[in-house]
N, C-alpha and C. Protein backbone atom coordinates (compact mmCIF):
# COMPACT_ATOMS: atom_id res chain seq x y z
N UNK A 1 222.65 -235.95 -33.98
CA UNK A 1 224.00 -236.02 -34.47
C UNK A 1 224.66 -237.25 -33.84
N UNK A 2 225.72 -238.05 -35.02
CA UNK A 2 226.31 -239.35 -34.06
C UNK A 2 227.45 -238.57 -33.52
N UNK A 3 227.66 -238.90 -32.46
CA UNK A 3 228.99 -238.25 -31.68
C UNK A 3 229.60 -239.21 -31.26
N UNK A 4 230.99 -239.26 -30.29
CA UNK A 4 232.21 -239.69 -29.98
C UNK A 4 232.49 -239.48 -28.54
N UNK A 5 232.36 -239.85 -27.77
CA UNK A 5 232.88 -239.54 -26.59
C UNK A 5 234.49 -239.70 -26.50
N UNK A 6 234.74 -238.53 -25.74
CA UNK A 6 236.51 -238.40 -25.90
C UNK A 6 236.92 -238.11 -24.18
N UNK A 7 237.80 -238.60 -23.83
CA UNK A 7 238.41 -237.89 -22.83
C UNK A 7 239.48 -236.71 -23.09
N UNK A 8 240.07 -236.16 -21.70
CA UNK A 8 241.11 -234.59 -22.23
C UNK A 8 241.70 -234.41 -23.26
N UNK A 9 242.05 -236.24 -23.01
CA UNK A 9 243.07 -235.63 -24.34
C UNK A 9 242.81 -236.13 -25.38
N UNK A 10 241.66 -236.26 -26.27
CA UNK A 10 240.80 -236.43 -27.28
C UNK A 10 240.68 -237.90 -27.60
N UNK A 11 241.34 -238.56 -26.48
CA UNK A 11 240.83 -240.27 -27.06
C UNK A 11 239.53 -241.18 -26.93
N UNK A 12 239.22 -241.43 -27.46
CA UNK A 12 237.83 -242.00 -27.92
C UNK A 12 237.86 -243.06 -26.58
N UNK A 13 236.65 -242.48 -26.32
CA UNK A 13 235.96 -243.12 -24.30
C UNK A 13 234.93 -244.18 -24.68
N UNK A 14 234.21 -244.16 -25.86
CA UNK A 14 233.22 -245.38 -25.40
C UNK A 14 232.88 -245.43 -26.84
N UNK A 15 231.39 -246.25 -27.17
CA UNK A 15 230.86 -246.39 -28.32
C UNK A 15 229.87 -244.74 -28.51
N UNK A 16 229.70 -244.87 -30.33
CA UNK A 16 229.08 -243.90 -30.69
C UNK A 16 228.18 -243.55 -30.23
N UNK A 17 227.27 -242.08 -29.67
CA UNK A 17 226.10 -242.35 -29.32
C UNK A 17 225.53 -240.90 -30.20
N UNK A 18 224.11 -241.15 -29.87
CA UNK A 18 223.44 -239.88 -30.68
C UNK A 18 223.12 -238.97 -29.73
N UNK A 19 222.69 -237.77 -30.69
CA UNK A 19 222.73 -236.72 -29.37
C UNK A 19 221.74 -235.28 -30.32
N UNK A 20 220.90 -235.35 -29.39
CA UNK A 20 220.13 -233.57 -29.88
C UNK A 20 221.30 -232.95 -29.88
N UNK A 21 221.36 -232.19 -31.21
CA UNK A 21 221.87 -230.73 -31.26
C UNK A 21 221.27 -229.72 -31.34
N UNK A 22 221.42 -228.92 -30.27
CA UNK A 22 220.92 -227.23 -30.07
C UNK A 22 222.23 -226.61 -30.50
N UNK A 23 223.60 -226.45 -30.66
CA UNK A 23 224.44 -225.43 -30.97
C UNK A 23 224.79 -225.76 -32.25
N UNK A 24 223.94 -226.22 -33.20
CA UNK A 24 224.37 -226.30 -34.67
C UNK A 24 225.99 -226.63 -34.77
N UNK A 25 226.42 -227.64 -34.36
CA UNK A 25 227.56 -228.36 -34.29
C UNK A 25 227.79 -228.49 -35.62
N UNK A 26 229.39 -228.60 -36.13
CA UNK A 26 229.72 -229.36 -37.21
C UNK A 26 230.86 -230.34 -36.80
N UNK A 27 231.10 -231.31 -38.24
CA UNK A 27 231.81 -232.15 -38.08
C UNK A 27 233.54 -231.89 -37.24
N UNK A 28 233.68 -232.50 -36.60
CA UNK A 28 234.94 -232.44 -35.97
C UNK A 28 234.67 -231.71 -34.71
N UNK A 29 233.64 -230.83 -34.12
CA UNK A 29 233.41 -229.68 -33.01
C UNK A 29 233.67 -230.58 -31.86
N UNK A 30 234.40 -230.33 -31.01
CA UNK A 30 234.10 -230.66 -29.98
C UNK A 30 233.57 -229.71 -28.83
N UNK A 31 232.40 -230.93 -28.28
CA UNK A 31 231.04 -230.19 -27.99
C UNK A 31 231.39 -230.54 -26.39
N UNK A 32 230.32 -230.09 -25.34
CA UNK A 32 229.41 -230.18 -24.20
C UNK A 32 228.33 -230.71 -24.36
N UNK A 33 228.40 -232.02 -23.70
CA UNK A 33 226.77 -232.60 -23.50
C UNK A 33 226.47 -232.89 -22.20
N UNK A 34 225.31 -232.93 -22.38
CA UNK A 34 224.25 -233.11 -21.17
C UNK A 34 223.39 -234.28 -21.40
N UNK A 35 223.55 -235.40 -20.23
CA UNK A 35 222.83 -236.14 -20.45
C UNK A 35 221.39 -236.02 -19.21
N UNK A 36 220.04 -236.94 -19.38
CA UNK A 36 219.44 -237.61 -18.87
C UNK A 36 218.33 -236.32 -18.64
N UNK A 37 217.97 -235.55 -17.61
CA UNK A 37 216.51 -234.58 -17.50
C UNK A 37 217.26 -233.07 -18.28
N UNK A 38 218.41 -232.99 -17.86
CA UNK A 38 219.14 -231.92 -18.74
C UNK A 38 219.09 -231.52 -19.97
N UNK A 39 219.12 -233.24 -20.62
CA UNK A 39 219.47 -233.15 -22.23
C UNK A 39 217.87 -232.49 -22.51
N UNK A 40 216.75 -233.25 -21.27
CA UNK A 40 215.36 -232.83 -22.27
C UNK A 40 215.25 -230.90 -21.76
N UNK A 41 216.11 -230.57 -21.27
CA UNK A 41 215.42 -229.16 -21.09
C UNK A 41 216.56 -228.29 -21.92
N UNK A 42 217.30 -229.02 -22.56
CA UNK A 42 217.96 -228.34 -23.68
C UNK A 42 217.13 -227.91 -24.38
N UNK A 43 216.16 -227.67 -25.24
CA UNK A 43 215.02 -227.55 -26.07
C UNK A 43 214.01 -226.29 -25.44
N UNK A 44 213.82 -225.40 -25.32
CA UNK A 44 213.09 -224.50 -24.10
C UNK A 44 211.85 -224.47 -25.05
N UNK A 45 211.94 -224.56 -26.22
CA UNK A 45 210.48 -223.99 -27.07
C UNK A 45 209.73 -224.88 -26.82
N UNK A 46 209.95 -226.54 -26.26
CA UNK A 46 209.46 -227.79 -26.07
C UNK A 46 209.36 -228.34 -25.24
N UNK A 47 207.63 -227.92 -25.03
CA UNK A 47 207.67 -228.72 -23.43
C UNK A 47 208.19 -230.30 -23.03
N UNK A 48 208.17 -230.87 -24.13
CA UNK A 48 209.07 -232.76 -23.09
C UNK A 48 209.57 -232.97 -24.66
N UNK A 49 210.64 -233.42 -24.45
CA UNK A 49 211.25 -233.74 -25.24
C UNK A 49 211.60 -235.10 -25.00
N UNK A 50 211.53 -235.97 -25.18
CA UNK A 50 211.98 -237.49 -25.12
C UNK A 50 213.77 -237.71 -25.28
N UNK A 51 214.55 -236.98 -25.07
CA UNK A 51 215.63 -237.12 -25.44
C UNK A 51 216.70 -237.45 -23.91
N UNK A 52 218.04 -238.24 -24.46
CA UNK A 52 218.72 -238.67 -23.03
C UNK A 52 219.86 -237.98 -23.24
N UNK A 53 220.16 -237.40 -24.32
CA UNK A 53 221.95 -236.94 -24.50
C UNK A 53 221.61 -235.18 -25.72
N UNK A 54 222.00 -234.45 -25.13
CA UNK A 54 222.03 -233.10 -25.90
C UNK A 54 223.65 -232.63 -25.78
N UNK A 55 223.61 -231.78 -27.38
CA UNK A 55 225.10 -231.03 -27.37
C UNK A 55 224.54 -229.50 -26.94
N UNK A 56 225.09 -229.15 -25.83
CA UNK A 56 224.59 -227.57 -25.04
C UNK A 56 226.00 -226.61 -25.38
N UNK A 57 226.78 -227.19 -26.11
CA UNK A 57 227.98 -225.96 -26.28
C UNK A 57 229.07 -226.41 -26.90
N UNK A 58 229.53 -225.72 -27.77
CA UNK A 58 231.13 -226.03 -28.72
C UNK A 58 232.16 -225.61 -27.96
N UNK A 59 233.32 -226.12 -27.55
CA UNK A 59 234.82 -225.75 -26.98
C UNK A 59 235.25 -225.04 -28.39
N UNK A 60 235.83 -223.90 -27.90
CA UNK A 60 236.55 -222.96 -28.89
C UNK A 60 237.83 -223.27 -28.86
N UNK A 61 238.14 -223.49 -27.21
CA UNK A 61 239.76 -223.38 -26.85
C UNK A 61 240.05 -224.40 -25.90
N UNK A 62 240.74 -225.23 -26.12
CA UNK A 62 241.27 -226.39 -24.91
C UNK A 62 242.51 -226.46 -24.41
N UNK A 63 242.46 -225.68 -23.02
CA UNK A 63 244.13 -225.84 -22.39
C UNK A 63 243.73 -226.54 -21.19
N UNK A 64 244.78 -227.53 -21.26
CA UNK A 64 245.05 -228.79 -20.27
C UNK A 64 246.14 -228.37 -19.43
N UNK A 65 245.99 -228.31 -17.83
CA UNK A 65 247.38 -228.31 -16.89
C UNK A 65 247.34 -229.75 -16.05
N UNK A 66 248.21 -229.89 -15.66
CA UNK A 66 248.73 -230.82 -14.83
C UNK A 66 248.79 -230.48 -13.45
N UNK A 67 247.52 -230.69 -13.01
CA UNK A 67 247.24 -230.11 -11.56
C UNK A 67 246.66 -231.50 -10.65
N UNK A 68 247.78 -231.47 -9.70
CA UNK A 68 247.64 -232.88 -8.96
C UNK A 68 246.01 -232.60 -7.93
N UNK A 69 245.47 -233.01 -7.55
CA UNK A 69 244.21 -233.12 -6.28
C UNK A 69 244.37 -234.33 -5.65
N UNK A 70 244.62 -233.51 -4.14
CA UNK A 70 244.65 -234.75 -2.84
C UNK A 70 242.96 -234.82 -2.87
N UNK A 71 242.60 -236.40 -3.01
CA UNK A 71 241.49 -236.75 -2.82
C UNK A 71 241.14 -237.67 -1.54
N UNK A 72 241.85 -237.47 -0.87
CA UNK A 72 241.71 -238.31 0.63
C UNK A 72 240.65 -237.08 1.56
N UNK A 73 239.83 -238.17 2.16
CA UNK A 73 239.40 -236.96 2.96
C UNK A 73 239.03 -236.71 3.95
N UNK A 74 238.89 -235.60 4.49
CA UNK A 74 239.52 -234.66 5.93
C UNK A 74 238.66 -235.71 7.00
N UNK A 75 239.52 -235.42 8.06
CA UNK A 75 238.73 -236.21 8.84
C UNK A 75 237.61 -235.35 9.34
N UNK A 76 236.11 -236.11 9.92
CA UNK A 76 234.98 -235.71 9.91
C UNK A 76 234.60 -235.37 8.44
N UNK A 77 234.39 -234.99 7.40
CA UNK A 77 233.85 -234.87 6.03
C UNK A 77 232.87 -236.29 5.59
N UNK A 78 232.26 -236.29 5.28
CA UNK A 78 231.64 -236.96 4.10
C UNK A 78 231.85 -237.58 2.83
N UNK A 79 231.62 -238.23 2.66
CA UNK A 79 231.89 -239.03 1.09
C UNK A 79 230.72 -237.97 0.25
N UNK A 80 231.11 -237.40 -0.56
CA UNK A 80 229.67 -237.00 -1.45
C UNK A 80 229.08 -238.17 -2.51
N UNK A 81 228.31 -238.60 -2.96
CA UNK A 81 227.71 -239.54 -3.72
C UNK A 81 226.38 -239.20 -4.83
């Protein structure tokens, strides 16, 4: 399927890309994907799948809050990477 990458609030994030569909998506769905060893174990009936981008789930319902996060961090902590 060609898909759209969108951010929250549905604006178009990058160029088109293709994508295995496992949740029988239709036009307009906005989906869940998985890219890179993920996308290939989307497929369970298939042992290797050659694929880099899968749709693993349709959003039914999208509510957005406005929730600030202090991202500074604690002293002694780690950077995660």
């Amino acid at each position: 399927m060609v898909i759209e990458p969108v951010d929250k609030h549905l604006q178009t994030t990058g160029p088109l890309q293709i994508a295995v569909d496992v949740v029988q998506a239709g036009p307009g769905d906005i989906c869940v994907t998985v890219a890179s060893r993920e996308a290939a174990l989307a497929m369970p009936e298939i042992n290797f799948v050659p694929v880099d981008l899968a749709l693993v789930g349709v959003i039914d319902e999208l509510a957005l809050s406005n929730i600030d996060f202090d991202l500074k961090l604690k002293k002694g902590w780690n950077q995660y990477t």
